[in-house]
Protein backbone atom coordinates (compact mmCIF):
# COMPACT_ATOMS: atom_id res chain seq x y z
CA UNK A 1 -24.65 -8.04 5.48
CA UNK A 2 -24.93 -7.86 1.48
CA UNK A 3 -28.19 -7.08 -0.51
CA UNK A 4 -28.63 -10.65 -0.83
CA UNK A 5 -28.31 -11.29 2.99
CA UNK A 6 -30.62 -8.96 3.88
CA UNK A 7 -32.91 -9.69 1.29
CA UNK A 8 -33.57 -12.97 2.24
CA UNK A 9 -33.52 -11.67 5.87
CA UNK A 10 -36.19 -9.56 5.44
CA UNK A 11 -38.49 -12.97 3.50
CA UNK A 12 -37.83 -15.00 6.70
CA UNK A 13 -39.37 -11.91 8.98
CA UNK A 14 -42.41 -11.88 6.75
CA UNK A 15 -42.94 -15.36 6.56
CA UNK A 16 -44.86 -15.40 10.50
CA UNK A 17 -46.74 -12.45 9.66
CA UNK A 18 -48.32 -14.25 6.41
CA UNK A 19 -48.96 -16.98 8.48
CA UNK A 20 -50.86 -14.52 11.27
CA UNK A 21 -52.93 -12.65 8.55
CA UNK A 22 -53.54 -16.43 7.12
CA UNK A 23 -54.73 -17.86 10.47
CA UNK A 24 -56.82 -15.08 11.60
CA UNK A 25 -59.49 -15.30 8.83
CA UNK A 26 -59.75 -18.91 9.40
CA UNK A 27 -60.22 -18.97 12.93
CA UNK A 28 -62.94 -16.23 12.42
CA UNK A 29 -64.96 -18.64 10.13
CA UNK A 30 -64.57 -21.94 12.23
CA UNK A 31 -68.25 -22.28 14.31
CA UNK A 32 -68.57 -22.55 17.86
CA UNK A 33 -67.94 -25.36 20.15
CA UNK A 34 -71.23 -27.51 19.59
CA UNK A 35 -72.97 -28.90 22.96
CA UNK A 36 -73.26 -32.74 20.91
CA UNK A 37 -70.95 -35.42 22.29
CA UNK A 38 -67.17 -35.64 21.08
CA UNK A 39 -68.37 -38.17 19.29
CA UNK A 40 -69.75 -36.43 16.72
CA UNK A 41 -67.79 -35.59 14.59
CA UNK A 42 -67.25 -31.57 13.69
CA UNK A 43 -66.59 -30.77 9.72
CA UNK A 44 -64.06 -28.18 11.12
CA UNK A 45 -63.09 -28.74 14.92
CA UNK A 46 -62.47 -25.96 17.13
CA UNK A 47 -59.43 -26.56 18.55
CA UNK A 48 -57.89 -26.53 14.96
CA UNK A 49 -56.06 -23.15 15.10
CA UNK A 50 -54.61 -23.52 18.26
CA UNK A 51 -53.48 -26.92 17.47
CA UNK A 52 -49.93 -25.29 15.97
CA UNK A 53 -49.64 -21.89 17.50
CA UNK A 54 -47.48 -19.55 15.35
CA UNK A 55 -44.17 -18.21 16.77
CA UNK A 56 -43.99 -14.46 17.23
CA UNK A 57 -42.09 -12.36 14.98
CA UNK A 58 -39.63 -11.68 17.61
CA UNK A 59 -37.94 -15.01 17.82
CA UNK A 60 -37.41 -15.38 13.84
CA UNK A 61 -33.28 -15.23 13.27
CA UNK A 62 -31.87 -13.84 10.24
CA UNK A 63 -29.39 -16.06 8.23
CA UNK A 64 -26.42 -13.67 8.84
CA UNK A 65 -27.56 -14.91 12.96
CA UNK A 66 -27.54 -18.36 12.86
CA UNK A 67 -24.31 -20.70 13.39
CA UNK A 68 -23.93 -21.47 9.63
CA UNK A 69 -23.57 -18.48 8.78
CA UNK A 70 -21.16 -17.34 11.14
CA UNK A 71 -19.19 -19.93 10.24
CA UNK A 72 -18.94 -18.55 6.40
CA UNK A 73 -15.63 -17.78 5.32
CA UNK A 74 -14.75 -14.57 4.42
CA UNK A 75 -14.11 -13.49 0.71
CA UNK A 76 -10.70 -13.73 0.07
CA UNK A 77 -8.70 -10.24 0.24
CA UNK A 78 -8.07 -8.23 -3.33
CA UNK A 79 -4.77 -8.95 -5.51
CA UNK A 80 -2.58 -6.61 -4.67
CA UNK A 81 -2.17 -3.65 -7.50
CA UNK A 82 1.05 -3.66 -9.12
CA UNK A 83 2.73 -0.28 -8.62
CA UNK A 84 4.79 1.35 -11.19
CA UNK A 85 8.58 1.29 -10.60
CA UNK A 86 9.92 4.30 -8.42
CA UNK A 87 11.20 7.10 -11.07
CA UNK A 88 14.14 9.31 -9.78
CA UNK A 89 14.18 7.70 -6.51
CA UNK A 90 16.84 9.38 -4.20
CA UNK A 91 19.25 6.86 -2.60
CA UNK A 92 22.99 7.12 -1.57
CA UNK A 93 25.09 4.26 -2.84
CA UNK A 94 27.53 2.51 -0.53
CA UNK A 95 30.72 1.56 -1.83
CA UNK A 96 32.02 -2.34 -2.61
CA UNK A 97 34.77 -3.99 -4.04
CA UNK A 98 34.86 -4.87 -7.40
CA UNK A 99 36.79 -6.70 -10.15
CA UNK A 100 36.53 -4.26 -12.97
CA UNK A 101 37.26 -4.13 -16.41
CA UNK A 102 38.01 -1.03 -18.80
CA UNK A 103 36.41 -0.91 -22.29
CA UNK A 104 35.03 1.05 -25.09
CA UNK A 105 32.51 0.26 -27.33
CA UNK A 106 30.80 1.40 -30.42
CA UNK A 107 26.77 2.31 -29.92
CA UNK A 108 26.05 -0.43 -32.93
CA UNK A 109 27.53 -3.16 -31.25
CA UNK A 110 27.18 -1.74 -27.42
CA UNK A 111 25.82 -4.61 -25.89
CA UNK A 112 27.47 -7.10 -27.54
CA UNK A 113 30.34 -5.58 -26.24
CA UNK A 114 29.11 -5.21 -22.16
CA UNK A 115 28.12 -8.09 -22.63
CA UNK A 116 31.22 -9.84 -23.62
CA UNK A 117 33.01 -7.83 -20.93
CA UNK A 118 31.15 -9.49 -18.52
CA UNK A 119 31.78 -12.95 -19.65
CA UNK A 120 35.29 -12.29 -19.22
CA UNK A 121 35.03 -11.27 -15.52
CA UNK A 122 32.61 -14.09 -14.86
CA UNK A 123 35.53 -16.25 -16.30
CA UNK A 124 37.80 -15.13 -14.27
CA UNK A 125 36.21 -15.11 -11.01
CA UNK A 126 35.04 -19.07 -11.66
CA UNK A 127 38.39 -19.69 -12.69
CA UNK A 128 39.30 -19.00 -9.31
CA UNK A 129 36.33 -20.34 -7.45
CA UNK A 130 35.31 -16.91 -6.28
CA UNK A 131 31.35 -15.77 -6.05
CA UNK A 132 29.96 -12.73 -7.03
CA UNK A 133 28.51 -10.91 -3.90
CA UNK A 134 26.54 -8.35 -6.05
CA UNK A 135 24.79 -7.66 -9.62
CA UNK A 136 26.50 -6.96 -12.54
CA UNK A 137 27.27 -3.39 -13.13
CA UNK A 138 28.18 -0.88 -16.21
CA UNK A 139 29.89 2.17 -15.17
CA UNK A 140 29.81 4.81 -18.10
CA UNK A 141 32.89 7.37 -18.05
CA UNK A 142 32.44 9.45 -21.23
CA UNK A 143 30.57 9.39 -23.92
CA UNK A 144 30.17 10.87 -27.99
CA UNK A 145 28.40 10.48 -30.77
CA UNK A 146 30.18 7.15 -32.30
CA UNK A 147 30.46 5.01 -28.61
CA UNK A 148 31.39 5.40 -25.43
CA UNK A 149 34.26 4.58 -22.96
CA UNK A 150 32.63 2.07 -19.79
CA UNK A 151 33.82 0.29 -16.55
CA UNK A 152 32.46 -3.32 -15.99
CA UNK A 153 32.28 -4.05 -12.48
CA UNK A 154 31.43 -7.27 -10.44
CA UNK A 155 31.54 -7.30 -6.57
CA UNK A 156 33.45 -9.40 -4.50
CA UNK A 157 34.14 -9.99 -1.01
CA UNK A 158 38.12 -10.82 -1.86
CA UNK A 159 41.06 -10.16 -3.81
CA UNK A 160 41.20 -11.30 -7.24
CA UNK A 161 44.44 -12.92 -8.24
CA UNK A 162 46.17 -12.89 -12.26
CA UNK A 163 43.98 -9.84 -13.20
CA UNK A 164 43.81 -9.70 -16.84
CA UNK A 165 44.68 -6.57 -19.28
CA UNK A 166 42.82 -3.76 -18.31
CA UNK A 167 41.67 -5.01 -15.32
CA UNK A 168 41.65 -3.98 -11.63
CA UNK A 169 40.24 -4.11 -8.01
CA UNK A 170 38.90 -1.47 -6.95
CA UNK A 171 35.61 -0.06 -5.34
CA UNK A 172 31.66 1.38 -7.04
CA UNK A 173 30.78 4.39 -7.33
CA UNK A 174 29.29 6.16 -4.04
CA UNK A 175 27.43 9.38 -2.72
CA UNK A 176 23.97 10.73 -3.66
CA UNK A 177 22.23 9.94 -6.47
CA UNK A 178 18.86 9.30 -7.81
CA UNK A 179 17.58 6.09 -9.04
CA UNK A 180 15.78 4.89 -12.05
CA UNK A 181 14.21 1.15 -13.38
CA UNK A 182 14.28 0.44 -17.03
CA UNK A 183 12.28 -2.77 -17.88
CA UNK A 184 12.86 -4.27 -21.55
CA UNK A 185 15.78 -4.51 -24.29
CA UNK A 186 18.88 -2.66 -23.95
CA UNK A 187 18.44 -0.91 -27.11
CA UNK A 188 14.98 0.97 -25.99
CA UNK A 189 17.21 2.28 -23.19
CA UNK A 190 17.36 5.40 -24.72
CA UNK A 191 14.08 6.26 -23.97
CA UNK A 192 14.78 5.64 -20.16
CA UNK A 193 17.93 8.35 -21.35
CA UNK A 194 15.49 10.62 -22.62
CA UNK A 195 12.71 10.48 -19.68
CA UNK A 196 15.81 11.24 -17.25
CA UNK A 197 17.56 13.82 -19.15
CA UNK A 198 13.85 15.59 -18.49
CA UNK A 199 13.03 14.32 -14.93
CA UNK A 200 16.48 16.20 -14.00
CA UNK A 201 15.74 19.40 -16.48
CA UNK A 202 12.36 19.33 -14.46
CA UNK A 203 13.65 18.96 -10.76
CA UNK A 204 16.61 21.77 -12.05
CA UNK A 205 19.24 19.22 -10.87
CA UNK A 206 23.06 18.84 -12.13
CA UNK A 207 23.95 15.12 -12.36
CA UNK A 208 28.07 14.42 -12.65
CA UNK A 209 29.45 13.11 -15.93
CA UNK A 210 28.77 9.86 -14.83
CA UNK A 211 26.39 7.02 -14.86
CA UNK A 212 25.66 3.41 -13.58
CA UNK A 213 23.58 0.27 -14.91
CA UNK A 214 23.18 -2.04 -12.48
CA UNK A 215 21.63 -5.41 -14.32
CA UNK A 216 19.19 -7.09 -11.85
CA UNK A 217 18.77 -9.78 -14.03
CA UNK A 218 21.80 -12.03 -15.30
CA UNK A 219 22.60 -10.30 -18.59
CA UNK A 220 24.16 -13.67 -19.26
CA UNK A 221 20.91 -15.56 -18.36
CA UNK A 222 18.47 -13.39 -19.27
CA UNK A 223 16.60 -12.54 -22.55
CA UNK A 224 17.46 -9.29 -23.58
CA UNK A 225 13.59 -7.64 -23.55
CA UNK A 226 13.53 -9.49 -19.67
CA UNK A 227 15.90 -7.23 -18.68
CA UNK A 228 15.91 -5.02 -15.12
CA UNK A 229 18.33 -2.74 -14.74
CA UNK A 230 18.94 0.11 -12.35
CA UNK A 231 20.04 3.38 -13.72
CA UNK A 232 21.70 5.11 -11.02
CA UNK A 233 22.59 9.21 -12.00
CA UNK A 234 24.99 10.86 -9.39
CA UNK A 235 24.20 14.57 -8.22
CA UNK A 236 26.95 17.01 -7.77
């Protein structure tokens, strides 16, 4: 029961005491029984104070007692807090088959360039009438100061026929590694880069020359600062 509850509780107790302490006085004024016919009339009759005898204390119910309030609903539950997203998560990727493509790509025009690298899968697999059976990923094979070499990958559950130049089947990466979420534009992902590169100098742990972006969202679809992506950073 709340303060309120038991606030007004506590009134409707009172209320048959007030009306004891009330009573009592009066019935300690009224005069006697007069010997005179009932005819005659009495300014204040006897029987008066009995006529409506006052209910003991005990039988008063509190609100949070009777049937209405029972039947109150109950508040509904709390919005659940939103938790941050898991940082350096350990997981151990399963390999699939994917449709890749090789690339390289200047850090000026990087996404531009993933990003046309994926149309050209996405092409190809609706050419054929084939459905992805995963997200979008970027593997990352080397990397300097002017670009960077990359592997686009789709998964698939089949072949895929007239592969293009540079293109392959093949299977992801697999084995241990530790996962990160970066929320926003691809070009503040070097600040998900940055909190990594310390998170492993932290935890003392040797990641292989090697790295994967897995887009949760369509990269095609999806405005650039809506973008999910998983980082994924294998251990040796």
């Amino acid at each position: 029961m709340n303060c309120i509850s038991t606030f007004r509780a506590a009134l409707v107790a009172l209320l048959p005491l007030a009306a004891i302490a009330l009573a009592s006085p009066a019935s300690a004024q009224s005069p006697a029984a007069s010997p005179a016919p009932a005819a005659s009339p009495s300014p204040t009759p006897a029987p008066t104070p009995s006529a409506t005898p006052v209910p003991p204390p005990a039988e008063t119910k509190s609100p949070a007692d009777s049937p209405a309030a029972s039947q109150t609903p109950a508040p509904p539950p709390a919005a659940p807090v939103q938790t941050a997203d898991p940082f350096g998560e350990p997981i151990t990727l399963e390999p699939k088959k994917v449709v890749m493509l090789k690339g390289t790509a200047n850090w000026d025009s990087a996404f531009d360039t993933l990003i046309d690298a994926f149309k050209t899968l996405t092409a190809l697999l609706d050419k054929q009438s084939i459905q992805a059976s995963g997200n979008p990923m970027i593997v990352y094979t080397s990397t300097d100061d002017t670009g960077f070499t990359f592997i686009a990958e789709i998964p698939v559950d089949q072949d895929v026929k007239n592969l293009g130049k540079n293109m392959s089947m093949g299977n992801s990466p697999e084995g241990k590694s530790l996962k990160f979420v970066h929320r926003g534009s691809y070009d503040n992902m070097d600040n998900t880069y940055e909190a990594i590169t310390n998170h492993l100098d932290d935890k003392k742990l040797e990641a292989k020359d090697t790295f994967i972006e897995e887009y949760m969202t369509d990269p095609l679809k999806t405005a650039e600062d809506k973008l999910v992506i998983n980082v994924y950073v294998p251990l040796k």
